[in-house]
PDB file of N, CA and C in Angstrom:
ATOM      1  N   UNK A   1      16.210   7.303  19.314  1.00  0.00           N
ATOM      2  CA  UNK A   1      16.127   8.333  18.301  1.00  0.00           C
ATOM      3  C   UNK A   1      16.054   7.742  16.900  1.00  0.00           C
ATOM      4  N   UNK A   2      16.900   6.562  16.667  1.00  0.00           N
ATOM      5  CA  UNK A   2      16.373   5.597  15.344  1.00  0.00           C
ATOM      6  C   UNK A   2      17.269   7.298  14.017  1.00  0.00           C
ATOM      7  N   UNK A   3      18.316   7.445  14.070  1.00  0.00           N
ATOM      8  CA  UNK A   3      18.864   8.603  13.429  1.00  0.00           C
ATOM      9  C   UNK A   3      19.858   7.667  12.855  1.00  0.00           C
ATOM     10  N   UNK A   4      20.423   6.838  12.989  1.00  0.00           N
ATOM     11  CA  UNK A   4      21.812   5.912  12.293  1.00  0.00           C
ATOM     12  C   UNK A   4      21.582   5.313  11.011  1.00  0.00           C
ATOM     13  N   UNK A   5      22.008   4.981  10.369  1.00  0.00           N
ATOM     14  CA  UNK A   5      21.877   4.290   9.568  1.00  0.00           C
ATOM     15  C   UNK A   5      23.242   3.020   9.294  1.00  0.00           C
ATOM     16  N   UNK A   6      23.006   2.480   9.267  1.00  0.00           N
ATOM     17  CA  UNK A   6      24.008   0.694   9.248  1.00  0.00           C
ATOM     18  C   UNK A   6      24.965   1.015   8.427  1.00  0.00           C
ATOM     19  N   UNK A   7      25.935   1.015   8.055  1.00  0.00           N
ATOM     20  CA  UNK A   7      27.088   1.161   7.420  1.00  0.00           C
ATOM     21  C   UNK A   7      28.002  -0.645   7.540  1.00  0.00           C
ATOM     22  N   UNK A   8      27.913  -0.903   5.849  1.00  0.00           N
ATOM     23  CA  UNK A   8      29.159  -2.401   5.797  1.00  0.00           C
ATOM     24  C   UNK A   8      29.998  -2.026   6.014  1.00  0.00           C
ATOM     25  N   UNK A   9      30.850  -2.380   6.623  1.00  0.00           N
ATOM     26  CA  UNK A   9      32.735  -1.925   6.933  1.00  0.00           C
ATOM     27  C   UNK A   9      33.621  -3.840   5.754  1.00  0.00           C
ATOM     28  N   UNK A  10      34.437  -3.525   5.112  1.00  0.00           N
ATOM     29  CA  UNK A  10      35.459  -4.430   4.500  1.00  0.00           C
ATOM     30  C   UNK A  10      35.773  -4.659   5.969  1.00  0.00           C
ATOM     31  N   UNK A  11      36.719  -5.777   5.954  1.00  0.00           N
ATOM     32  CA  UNK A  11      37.468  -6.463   6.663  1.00  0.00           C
ATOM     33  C   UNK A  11      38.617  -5.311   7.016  1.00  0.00           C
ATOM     34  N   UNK A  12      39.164  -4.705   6.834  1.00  0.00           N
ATOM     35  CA  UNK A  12      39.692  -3.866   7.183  1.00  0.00           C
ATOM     36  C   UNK A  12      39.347  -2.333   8.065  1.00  0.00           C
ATOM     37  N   UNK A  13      38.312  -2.712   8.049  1.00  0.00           N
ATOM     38  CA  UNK A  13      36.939  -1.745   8.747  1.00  0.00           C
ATOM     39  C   UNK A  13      36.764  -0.123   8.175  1.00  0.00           C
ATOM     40  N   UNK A  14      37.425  -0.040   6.981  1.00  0.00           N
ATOM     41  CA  UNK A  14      36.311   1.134   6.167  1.00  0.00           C
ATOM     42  C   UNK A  14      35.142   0.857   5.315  1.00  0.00           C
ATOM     43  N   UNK A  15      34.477   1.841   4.934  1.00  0.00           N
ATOM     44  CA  UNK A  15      33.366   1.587   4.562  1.00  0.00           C
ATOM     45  C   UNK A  15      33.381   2.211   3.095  1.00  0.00           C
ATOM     46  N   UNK A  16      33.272   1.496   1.974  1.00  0.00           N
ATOM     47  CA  UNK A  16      33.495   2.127   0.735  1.00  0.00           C
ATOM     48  C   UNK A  16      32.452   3.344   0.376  1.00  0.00           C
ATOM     49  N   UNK A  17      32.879   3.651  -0.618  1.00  0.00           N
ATOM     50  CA  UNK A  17      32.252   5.246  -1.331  1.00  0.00           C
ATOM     51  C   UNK A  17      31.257   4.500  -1.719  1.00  0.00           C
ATOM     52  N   UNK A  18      31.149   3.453  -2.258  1.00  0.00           N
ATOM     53  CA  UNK A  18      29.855   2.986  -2.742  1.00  0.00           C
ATOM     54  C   UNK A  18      28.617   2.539  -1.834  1.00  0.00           C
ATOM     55  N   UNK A  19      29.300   2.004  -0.574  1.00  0.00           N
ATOM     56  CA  UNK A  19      28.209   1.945   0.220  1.00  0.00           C
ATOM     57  C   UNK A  19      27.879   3.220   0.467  1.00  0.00           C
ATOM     58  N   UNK A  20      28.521   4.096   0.859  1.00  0.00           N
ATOM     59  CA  UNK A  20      28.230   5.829   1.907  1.00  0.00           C
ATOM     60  C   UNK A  20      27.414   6.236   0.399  1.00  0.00           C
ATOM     61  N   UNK A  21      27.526   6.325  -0.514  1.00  0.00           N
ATOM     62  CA  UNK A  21      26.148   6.750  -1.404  1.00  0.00           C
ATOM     63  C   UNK A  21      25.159   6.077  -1.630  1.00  0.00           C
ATOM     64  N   UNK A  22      24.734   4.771  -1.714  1.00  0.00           N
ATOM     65  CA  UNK A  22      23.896   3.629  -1.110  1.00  0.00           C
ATOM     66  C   UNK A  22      23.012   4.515  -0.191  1.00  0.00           C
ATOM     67  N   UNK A  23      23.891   4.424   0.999  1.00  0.00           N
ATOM     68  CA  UNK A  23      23.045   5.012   1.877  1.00  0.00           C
ATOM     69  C   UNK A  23      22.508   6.672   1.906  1.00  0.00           C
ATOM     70  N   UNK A  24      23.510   7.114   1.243  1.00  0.00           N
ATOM     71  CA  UNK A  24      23.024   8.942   1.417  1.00  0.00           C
ATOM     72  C   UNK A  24      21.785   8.476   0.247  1.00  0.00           C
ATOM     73  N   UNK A  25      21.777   8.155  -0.832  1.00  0.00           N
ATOM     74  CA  UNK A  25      20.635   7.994  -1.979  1.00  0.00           C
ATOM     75  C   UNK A  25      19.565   7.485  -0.893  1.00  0.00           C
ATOM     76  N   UNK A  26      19.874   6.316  -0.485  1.00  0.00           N
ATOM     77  CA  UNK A  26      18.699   6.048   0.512  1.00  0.00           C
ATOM     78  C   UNK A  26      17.677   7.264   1.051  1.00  0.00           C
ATOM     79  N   UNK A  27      18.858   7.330   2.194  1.00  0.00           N
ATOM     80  CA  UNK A  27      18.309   8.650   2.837  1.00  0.00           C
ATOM     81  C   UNK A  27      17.468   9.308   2.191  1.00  0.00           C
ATOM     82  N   UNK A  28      17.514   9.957   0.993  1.00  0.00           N
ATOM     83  CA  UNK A  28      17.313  11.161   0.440  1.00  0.00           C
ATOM     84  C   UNK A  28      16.082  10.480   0.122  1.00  0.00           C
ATOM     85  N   UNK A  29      15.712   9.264  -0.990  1.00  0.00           N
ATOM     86  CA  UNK A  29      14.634   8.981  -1.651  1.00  0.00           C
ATOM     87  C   UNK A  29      13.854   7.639  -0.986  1.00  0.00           C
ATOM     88  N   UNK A  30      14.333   7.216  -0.170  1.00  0.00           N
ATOM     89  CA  UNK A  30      13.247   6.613   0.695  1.00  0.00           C
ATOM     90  C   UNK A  30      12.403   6.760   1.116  1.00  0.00           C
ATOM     91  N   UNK A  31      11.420   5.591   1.826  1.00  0.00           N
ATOM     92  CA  UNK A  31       9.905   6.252   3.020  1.00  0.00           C
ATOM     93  C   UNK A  31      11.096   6.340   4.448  1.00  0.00           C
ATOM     94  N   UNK A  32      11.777   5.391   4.530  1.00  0.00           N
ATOM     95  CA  UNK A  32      12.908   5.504   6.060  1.00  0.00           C
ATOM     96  C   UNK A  32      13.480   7.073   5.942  1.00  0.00           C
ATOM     97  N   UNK A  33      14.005   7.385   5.163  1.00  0.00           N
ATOM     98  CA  UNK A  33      14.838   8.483   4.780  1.00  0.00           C
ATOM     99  C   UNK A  33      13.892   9.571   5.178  1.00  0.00           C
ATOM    100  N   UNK A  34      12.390   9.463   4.683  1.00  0.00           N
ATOM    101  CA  UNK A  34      11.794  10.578   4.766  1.00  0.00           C
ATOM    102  C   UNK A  34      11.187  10.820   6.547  1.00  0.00           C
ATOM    103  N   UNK A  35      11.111   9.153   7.093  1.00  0.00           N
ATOM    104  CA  UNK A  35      11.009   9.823   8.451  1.00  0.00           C
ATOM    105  C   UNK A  35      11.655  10.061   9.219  1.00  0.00           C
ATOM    106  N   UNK A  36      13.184   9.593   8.696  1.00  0.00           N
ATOM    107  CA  UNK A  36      14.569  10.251   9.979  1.00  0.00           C
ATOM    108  C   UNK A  36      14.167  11.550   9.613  1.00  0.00           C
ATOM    109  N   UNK A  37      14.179  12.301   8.446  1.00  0.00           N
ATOM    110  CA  UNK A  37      14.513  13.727   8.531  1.00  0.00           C
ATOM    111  C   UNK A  37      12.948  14.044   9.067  1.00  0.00           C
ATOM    112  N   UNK A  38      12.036  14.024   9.371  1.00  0.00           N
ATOM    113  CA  UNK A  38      11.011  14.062  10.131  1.00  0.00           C
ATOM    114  C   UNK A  38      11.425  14.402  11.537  1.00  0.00           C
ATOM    115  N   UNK A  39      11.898  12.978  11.979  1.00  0.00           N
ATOM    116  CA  UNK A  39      12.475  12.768  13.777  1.00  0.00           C
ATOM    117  C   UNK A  39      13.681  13.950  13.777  1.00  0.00           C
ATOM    118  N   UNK A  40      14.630  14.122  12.991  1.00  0.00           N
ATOM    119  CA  UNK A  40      15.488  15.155  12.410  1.00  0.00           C
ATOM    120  C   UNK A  40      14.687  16.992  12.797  1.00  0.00           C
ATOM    121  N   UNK A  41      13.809  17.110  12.068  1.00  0.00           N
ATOM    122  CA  UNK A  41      12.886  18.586  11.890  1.00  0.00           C
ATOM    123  C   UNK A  41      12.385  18.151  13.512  1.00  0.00           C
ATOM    124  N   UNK A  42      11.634  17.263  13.638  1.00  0.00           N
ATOM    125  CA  UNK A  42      10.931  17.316  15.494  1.00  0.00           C
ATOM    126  C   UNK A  42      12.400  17.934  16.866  1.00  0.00           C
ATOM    127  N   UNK A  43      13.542  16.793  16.143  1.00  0.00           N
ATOM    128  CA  UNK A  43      14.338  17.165  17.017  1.00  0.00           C
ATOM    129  C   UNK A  43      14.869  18.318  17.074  1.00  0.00           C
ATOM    130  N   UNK A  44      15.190  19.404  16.359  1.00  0.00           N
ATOM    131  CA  UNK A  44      15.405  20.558  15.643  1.00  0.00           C
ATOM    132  C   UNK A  44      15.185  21.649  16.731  1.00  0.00           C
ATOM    133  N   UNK A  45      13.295  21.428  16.785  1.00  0.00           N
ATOM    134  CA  UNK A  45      12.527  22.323  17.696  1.00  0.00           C
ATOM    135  C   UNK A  45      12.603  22.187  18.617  1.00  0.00           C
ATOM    136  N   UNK A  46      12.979  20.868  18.984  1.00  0.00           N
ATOM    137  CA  UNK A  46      12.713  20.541  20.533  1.00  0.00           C
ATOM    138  C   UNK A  46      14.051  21.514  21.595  1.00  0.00           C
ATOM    139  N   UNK A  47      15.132  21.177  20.194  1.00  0.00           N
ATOM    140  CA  UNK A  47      17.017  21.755  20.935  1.00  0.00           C
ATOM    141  C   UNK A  47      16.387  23.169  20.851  1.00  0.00           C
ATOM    142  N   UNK A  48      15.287  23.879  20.048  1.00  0.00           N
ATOM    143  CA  UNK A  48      15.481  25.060  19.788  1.00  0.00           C
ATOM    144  C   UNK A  48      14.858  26.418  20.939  1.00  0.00           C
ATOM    145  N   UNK A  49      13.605  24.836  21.390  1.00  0.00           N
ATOM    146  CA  UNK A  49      12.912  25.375  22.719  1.00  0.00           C
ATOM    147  C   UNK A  49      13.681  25.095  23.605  1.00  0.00           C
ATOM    148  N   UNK A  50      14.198  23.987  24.166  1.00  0.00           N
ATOM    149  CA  UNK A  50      15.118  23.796  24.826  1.00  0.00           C
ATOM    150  C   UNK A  50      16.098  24.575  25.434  1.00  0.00           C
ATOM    151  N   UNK A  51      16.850  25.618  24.630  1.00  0.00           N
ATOM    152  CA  UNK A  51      17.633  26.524  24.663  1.00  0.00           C
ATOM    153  C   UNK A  51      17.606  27.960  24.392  1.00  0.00           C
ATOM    154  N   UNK A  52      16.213  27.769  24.662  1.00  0.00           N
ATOM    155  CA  UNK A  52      15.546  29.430  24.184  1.00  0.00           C
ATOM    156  C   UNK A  52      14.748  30.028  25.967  1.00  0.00           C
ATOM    157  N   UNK A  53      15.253  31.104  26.179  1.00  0.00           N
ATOM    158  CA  UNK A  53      14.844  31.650  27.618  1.00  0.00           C
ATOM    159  C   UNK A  53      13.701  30.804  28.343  1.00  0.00           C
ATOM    160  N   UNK A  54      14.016  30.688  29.268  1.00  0.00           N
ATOM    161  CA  UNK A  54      13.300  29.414  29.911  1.00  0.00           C
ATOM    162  C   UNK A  54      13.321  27.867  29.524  1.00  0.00           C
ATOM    163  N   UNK A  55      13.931  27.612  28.657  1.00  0.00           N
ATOM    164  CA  UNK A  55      13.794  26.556  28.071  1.00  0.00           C
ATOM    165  C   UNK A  55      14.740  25.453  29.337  1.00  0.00           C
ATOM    166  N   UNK A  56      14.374  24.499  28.991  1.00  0.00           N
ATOM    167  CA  UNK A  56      15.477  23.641  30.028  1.00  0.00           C
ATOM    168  C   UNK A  56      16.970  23.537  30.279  1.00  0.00           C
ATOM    169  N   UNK A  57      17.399  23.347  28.784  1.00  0.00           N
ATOM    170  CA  UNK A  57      18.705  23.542  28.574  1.00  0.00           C
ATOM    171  C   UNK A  57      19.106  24.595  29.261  1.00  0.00           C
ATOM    172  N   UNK A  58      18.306  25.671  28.352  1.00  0.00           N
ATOM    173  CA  UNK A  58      19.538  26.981  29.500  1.00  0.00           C
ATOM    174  C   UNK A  58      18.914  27.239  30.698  1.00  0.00           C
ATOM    175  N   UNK A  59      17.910  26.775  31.740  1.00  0.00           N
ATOM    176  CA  UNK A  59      17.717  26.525  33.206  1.00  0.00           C
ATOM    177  C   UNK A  59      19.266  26.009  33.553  1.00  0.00           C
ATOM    178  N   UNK A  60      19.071  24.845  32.759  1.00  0.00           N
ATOM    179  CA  UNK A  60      19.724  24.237  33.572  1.00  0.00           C
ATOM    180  C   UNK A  60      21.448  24.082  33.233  1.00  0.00           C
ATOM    181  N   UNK A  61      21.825  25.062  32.321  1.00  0.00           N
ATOM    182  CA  UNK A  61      23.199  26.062  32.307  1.00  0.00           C
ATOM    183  C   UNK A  61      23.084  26.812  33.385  1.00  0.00           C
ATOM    184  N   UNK A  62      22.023  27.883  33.379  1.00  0.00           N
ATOM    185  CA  UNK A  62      22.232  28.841  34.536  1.00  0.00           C
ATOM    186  C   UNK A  62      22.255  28.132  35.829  1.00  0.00           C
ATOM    187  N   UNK A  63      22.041  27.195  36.121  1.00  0.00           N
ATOM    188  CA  UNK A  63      21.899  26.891  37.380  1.00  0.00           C
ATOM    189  C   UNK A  63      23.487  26.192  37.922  1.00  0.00           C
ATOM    190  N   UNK A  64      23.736  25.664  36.623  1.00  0.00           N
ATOM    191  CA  UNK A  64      25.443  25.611  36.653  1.00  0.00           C
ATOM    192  C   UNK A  64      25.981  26.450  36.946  1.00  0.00           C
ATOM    193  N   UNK A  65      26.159  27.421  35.996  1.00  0.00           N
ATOM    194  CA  UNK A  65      26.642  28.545  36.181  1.00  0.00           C
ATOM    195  C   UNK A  65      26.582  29.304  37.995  1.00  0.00           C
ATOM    196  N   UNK A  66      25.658  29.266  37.732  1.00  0.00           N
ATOM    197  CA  UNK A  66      25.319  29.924  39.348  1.00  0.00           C
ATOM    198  C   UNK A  66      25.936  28.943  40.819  1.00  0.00           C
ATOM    199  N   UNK A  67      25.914  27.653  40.334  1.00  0.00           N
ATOM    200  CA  UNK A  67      26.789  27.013  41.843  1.00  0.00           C
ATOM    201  C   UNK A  67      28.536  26.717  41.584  1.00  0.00           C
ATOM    202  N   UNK A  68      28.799  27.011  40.304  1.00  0.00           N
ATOM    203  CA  UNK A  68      30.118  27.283  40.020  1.00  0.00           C
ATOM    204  C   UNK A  68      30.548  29.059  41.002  1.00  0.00           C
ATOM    205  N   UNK A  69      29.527  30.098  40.491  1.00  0.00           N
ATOM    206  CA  UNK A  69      29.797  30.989  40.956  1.00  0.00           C
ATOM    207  C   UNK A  69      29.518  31.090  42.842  1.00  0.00           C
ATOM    208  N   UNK A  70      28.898  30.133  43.474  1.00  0.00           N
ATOM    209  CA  UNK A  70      28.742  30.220  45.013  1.00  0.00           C
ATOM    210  C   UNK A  70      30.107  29.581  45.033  1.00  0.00           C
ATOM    211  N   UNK A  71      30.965  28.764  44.521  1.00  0.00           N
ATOM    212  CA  UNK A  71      32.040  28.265  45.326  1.00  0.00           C
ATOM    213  C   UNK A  71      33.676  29.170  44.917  1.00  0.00           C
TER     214      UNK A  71
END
């Protein structure tokens, strides 16, 4: 999915305010930035069909659902 972005951790393993805006600025005004939220909007539709009548997701809830309810 390529959605993460790298975060420095101190030796103590947090990650300062200055890096986490580093990276949100990134995000926002980058060419990288502009194609996570791309893969971001694709993935969006995909959960949206996915889970929309017939979609796979909820097939394959109901089908849960339904061998929970045979036992």
């Amino acid at each position: 999915m390529k959605l993460a972005l790298p975060m420095r951790e101190s030796e103590s393993g947090f990650v300062s305010a200055t890096e986490v805006e580093e990276r949100v600025r990134g995000l926002m005004e980058s060419e990288e930035g502009k194609l996570i939220r791309e893969r971001i909007v694709g993935m969006k539709i995909a959960a949206k069909v996915a889970s929309s009548e017939g979609g796979s997701s909820r097939v394959a809830l109901s089908k849960l659902v339904e061998s929970w309810k045979d036992k």
